[in-house]
N, C-alpha and C. Protein backbone atom coordinates (compact mmCIF):
# COMPACT_ATOMS: atom_id res chain seq x y z
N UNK A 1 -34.48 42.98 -32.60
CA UNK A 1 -34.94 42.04 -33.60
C UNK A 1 -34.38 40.65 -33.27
N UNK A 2 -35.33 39.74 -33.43
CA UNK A 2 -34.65 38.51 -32.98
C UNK A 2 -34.66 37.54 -34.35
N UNK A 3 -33.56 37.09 -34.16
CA UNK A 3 -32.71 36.29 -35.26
C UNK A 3 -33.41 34.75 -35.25
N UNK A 4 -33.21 33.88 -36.45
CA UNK A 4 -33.35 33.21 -36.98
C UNK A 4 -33.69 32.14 -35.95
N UNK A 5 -32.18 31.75 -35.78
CA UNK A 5 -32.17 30.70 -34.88
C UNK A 5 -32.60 31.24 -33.03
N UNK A 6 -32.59 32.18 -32.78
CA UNK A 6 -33.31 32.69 -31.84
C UNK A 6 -34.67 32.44 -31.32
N UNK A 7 -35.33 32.71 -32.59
CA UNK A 7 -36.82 32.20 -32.86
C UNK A 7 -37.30 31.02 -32.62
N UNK A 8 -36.29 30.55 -33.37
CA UNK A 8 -36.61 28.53 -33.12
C UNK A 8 -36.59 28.22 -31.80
N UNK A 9 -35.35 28.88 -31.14
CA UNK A 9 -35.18 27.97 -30.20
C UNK A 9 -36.41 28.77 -28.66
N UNK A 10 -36.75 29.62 -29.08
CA UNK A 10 -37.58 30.72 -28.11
C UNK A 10 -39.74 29.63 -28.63
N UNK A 11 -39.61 29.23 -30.09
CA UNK A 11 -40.96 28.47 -30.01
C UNK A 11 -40.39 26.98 -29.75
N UNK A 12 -39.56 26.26 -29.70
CA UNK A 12 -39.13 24.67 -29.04
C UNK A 12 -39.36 25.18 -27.58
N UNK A 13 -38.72 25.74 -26.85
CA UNK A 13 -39.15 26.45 -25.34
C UNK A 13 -40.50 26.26 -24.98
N UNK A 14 -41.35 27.07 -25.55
CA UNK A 14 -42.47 27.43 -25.46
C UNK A 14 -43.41 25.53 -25.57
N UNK A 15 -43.26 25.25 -26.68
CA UNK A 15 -43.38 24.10 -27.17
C UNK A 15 -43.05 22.80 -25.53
N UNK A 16 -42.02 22.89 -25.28
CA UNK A 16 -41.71 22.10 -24.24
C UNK A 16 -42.55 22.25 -22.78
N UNK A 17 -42.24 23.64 -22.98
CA UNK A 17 -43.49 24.35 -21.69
C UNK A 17 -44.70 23.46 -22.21
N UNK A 18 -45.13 23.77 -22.58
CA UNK A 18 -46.79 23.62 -22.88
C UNK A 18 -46.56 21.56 -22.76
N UNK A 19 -45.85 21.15 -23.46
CA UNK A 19 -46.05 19.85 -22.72
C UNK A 19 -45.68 18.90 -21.58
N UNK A 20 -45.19 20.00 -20.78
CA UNK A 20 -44.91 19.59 -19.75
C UNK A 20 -45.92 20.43 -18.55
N UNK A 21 -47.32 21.27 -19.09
CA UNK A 21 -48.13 21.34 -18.62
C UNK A 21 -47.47 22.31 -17.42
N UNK A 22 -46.76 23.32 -17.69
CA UNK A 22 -46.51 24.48 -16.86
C UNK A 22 -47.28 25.70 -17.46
N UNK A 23 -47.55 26.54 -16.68
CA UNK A 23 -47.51 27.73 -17.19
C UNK A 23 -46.03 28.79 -17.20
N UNK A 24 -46.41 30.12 -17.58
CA UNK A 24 -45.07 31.04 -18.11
C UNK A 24 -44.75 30.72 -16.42
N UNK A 25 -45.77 31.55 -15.35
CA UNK A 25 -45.39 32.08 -13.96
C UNK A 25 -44.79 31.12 -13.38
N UNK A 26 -45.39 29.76 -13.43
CA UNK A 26 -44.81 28.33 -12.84
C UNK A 26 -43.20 27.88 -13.55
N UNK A 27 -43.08 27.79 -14.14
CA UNK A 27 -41.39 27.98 -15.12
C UNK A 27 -40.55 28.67 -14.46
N UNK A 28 -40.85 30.65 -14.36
CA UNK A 28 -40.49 31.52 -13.98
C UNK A 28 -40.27 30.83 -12.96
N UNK A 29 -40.70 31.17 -12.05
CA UNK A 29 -40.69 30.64 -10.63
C UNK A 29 -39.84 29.46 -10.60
N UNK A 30 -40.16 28.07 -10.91
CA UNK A 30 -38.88 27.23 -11.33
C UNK A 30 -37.93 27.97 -11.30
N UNK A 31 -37.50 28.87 -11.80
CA UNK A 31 -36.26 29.08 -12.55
C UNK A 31 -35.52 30.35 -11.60
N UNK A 32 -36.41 31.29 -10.91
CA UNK A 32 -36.02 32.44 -10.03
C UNK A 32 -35.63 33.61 -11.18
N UNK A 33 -36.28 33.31 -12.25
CA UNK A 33 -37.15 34.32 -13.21
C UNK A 33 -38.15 35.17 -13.25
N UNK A 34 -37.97 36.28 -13.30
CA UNK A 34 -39.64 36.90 -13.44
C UNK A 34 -40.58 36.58 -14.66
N UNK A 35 -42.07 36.11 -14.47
CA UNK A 35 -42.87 35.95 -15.78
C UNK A 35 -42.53 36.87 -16.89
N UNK A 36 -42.10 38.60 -16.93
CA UNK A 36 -42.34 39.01 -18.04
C UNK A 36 -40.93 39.00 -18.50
N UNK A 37 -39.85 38.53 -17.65
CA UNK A 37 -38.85 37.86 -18.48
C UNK A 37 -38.53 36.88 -19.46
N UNK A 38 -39.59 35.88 -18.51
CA UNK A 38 -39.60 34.54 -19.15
C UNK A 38 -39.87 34.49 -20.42
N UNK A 39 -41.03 35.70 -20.54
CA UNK A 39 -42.40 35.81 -21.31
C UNK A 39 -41.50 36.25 -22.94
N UNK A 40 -40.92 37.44 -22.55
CA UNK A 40 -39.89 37.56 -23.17
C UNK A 40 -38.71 36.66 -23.81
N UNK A 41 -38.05 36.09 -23.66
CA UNK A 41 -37.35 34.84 -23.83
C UNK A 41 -38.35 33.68 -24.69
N UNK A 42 -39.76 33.57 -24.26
CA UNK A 42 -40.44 32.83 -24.97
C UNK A 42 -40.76 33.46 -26.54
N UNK A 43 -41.05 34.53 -25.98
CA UNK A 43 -41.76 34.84 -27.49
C UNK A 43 -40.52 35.57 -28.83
N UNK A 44 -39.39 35.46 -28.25
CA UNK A 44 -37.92 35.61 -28.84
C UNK A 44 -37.08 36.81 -28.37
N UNK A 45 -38.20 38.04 -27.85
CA UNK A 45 -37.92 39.40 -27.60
C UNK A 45 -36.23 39.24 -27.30
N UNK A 46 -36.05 38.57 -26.48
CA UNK A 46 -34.99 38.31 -25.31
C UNK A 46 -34.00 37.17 -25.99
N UNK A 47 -32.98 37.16 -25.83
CA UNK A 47 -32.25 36.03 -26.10
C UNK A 47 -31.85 34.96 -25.08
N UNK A 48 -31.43 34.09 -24.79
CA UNK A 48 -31.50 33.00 -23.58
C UNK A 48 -30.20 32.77 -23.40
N UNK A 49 -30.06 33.27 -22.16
CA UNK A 49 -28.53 33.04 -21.92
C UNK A 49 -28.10 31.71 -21.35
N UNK A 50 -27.10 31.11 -21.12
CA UNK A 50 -26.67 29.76 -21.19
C UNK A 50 -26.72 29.30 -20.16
N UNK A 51 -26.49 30.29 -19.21
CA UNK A 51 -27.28 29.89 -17.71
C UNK A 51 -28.55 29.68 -17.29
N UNK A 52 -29.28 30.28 -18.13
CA UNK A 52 -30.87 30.35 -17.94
C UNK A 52 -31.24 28.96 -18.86
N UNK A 53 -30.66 29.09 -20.13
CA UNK A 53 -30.88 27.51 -20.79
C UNK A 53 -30.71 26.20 -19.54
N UNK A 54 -29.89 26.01 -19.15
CA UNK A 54 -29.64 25.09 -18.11
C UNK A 54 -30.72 24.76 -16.85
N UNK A 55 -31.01 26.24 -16.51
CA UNK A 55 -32.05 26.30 -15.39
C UNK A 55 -33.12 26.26 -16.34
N UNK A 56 -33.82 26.04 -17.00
CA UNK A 56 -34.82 25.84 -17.96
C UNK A 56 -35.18 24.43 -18.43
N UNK A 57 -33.87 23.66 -18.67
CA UNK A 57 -33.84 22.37 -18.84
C UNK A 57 -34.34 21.79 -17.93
N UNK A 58 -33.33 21.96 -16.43
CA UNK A 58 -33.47 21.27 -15.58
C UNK A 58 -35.22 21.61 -15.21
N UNK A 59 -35.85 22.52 -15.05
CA UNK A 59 -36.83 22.74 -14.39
C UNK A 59 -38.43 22.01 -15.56
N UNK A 60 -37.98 21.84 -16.75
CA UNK A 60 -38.59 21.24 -17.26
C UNK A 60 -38.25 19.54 -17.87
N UNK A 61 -37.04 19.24 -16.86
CA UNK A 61 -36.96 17.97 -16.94
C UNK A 61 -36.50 17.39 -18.66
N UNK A 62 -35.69 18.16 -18.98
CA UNK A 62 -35.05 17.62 -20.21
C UNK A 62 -33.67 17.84 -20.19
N UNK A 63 -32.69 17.30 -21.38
CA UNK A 63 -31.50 17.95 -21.75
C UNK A 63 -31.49 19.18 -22.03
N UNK A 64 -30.37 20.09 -21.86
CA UNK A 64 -30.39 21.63 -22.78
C UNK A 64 -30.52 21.67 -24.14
N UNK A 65 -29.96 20.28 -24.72
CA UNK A 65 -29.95 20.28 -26.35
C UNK A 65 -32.01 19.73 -27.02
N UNK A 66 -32.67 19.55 -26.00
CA UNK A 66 -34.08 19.77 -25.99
C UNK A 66 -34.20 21.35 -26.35
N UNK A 67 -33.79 22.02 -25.73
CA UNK A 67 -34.52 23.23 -26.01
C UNK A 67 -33.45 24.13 -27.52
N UNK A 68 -31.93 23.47 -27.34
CA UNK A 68 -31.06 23.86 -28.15
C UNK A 68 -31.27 23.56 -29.88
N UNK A 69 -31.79 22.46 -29.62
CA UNK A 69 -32.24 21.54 -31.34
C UNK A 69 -31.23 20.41 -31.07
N UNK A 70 -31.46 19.63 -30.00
CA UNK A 70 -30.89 18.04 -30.05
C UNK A 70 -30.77 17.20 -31.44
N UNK A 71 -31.84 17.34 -31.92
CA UNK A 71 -32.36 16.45 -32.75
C UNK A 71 -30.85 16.67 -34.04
N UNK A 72 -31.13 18.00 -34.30
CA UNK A 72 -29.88 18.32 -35.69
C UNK A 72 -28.41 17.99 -35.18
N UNK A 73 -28.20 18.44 -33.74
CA UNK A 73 -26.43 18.37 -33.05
C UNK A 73 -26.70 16.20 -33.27
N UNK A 74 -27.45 15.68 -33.00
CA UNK A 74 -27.00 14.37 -32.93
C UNK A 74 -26.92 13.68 -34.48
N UNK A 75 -27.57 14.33 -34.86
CA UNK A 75 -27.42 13.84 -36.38
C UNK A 75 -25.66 14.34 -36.53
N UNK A 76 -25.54 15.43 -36.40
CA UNK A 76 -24.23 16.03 -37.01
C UNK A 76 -23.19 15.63 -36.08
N UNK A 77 -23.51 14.95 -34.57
CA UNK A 77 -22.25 14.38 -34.09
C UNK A 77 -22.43 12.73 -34.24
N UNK A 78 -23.51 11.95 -35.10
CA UNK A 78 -23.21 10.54 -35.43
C UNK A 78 -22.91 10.27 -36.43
N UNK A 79 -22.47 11.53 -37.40
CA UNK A 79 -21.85 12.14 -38.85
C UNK A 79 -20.42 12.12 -38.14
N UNK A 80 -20.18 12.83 -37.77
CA UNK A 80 -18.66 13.38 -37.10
C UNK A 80 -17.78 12.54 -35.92
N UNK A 81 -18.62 11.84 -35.53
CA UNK A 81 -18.01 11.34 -34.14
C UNK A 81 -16.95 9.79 -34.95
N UNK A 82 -15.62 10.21 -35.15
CA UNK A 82 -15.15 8.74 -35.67
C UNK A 82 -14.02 7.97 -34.00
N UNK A 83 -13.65 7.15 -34.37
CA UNK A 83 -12.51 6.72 -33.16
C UNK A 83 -11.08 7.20 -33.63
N UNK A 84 -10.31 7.39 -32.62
CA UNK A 84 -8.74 7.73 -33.16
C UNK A 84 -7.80 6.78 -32.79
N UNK A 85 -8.35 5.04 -32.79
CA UNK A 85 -7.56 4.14 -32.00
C UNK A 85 -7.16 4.23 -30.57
N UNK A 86 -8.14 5.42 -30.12
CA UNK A 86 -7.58 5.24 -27.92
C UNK A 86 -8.81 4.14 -27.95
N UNK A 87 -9.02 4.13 -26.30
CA UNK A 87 -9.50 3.42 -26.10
C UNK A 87 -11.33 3.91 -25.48
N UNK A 88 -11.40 5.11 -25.68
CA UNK A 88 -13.11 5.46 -25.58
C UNK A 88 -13.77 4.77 -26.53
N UNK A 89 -14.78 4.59 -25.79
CA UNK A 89 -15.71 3.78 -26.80
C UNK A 89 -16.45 4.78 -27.68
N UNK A 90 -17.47 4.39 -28.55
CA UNK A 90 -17.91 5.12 -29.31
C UNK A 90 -19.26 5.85 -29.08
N UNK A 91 -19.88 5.45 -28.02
CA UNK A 91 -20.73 6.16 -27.57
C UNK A 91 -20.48 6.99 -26.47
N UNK A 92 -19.20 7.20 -25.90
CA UNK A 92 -18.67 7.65 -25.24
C UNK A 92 -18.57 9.20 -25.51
N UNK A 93 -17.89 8.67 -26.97
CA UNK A 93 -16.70 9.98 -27.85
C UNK A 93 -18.59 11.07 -29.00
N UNK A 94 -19.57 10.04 -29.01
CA UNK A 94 -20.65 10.69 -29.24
C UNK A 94 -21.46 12.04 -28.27
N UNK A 95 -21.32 11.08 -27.36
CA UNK A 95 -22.05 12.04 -26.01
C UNK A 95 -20.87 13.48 -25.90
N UNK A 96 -19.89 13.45 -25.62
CA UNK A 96 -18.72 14.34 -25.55
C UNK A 96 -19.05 15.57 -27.42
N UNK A 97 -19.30 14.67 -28.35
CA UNK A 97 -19.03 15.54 -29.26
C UNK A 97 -20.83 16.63 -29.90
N UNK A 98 -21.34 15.45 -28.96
CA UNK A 98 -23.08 15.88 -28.82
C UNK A 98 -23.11 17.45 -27.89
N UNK A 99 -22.08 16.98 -26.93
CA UNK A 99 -22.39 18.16 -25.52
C UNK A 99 -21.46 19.43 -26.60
N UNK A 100 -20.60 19.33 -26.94
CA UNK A 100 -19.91 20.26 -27.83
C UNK A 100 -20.66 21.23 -28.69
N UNK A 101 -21.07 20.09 -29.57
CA UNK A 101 -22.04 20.69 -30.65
C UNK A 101 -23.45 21.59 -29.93
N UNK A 102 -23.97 21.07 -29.03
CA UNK A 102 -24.82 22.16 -28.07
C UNK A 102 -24.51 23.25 -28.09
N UNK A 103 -23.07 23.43 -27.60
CA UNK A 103 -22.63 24.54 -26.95
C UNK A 103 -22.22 25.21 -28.12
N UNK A 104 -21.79 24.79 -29.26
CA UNK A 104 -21.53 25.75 -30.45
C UNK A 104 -22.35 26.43 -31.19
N UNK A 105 -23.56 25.23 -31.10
CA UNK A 105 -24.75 25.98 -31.84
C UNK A 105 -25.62 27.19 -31.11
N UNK A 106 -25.45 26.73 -29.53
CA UNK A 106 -25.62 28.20 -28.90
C UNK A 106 -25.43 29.33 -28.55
N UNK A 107 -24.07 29.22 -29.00
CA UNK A 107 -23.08 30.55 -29.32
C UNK A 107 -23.57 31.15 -30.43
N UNK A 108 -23.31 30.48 -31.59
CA UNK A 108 -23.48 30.59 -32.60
C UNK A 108 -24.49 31.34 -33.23
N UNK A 109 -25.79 30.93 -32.29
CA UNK A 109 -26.68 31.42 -32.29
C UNK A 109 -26.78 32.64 -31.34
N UNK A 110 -26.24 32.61 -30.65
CA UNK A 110 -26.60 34.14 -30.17
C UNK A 110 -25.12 35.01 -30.86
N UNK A 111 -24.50 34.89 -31.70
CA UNK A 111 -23.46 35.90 -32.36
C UNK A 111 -21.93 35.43 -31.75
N UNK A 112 -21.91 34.89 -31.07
CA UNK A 112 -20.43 34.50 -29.89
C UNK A 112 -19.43 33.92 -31.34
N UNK A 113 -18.66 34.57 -31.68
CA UNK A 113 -17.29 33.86 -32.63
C UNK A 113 -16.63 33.00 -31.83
N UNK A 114 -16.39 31.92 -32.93
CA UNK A 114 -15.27 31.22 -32.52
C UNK A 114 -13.87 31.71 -31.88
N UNK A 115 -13.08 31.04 -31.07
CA UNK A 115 -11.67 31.41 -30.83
C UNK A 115 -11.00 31.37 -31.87
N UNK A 116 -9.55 32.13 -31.85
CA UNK A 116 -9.06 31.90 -33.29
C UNK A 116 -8.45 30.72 -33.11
């Protein structure tokens, strides 16, 4: 059974495919995937592992947080991202807390707990 956020991020995939005018086999292939893997992974069957997210990005020419839900992690790291008086700038300490939030929400989403 595939979960919530699983779903989403398995039709944004799909969604990206299609406008970037690939098919499943052409992706696959990109990626050194088989189609009824891919196929799988698209339609949620499958969950997307974080290595395959990456090779997915790259092969469709976006960020990972494209296929992750960019859109919500940047809202919630230009909420969160404050300065602590060093000297990074602030779009600096954004991008860093953007790439974070990716990676949490993709855990997250596939069941991975936090460390204690």
């Amino acid at each position: 059974m595939t979960s919530q956020a699983g779903q989403v991020i398995a039709d944004r995939l799909k969604r990206l495919r299609e406008r970037a005018g690939q098919s499943q086999q052409e992706l696959a292939d990109a990626t050194g995937m088989s189609q009824p893997t891919y196929s799988r992974i698209e339609t949620g069957e499958r969950p997307l592992k974080g290595g395959e997210a990456i090779q997915l990005a790259d092969a469709l020419g976006v960020r990972v947080g494209a296929i992750l839900g960019a859109a919500e992690i940047d809202q919630r790291a230009l909420c969160a991202a404050r300065t602590d008086g060093g000297t990074s700038e602030m779009a600096t300490m954004r991008l860093r807390l953007a790439a974070y939030l990716e990676l949490d929400a993709y855990l997250d989403g596939q069941g991975v707990a936090p460390l204690p």
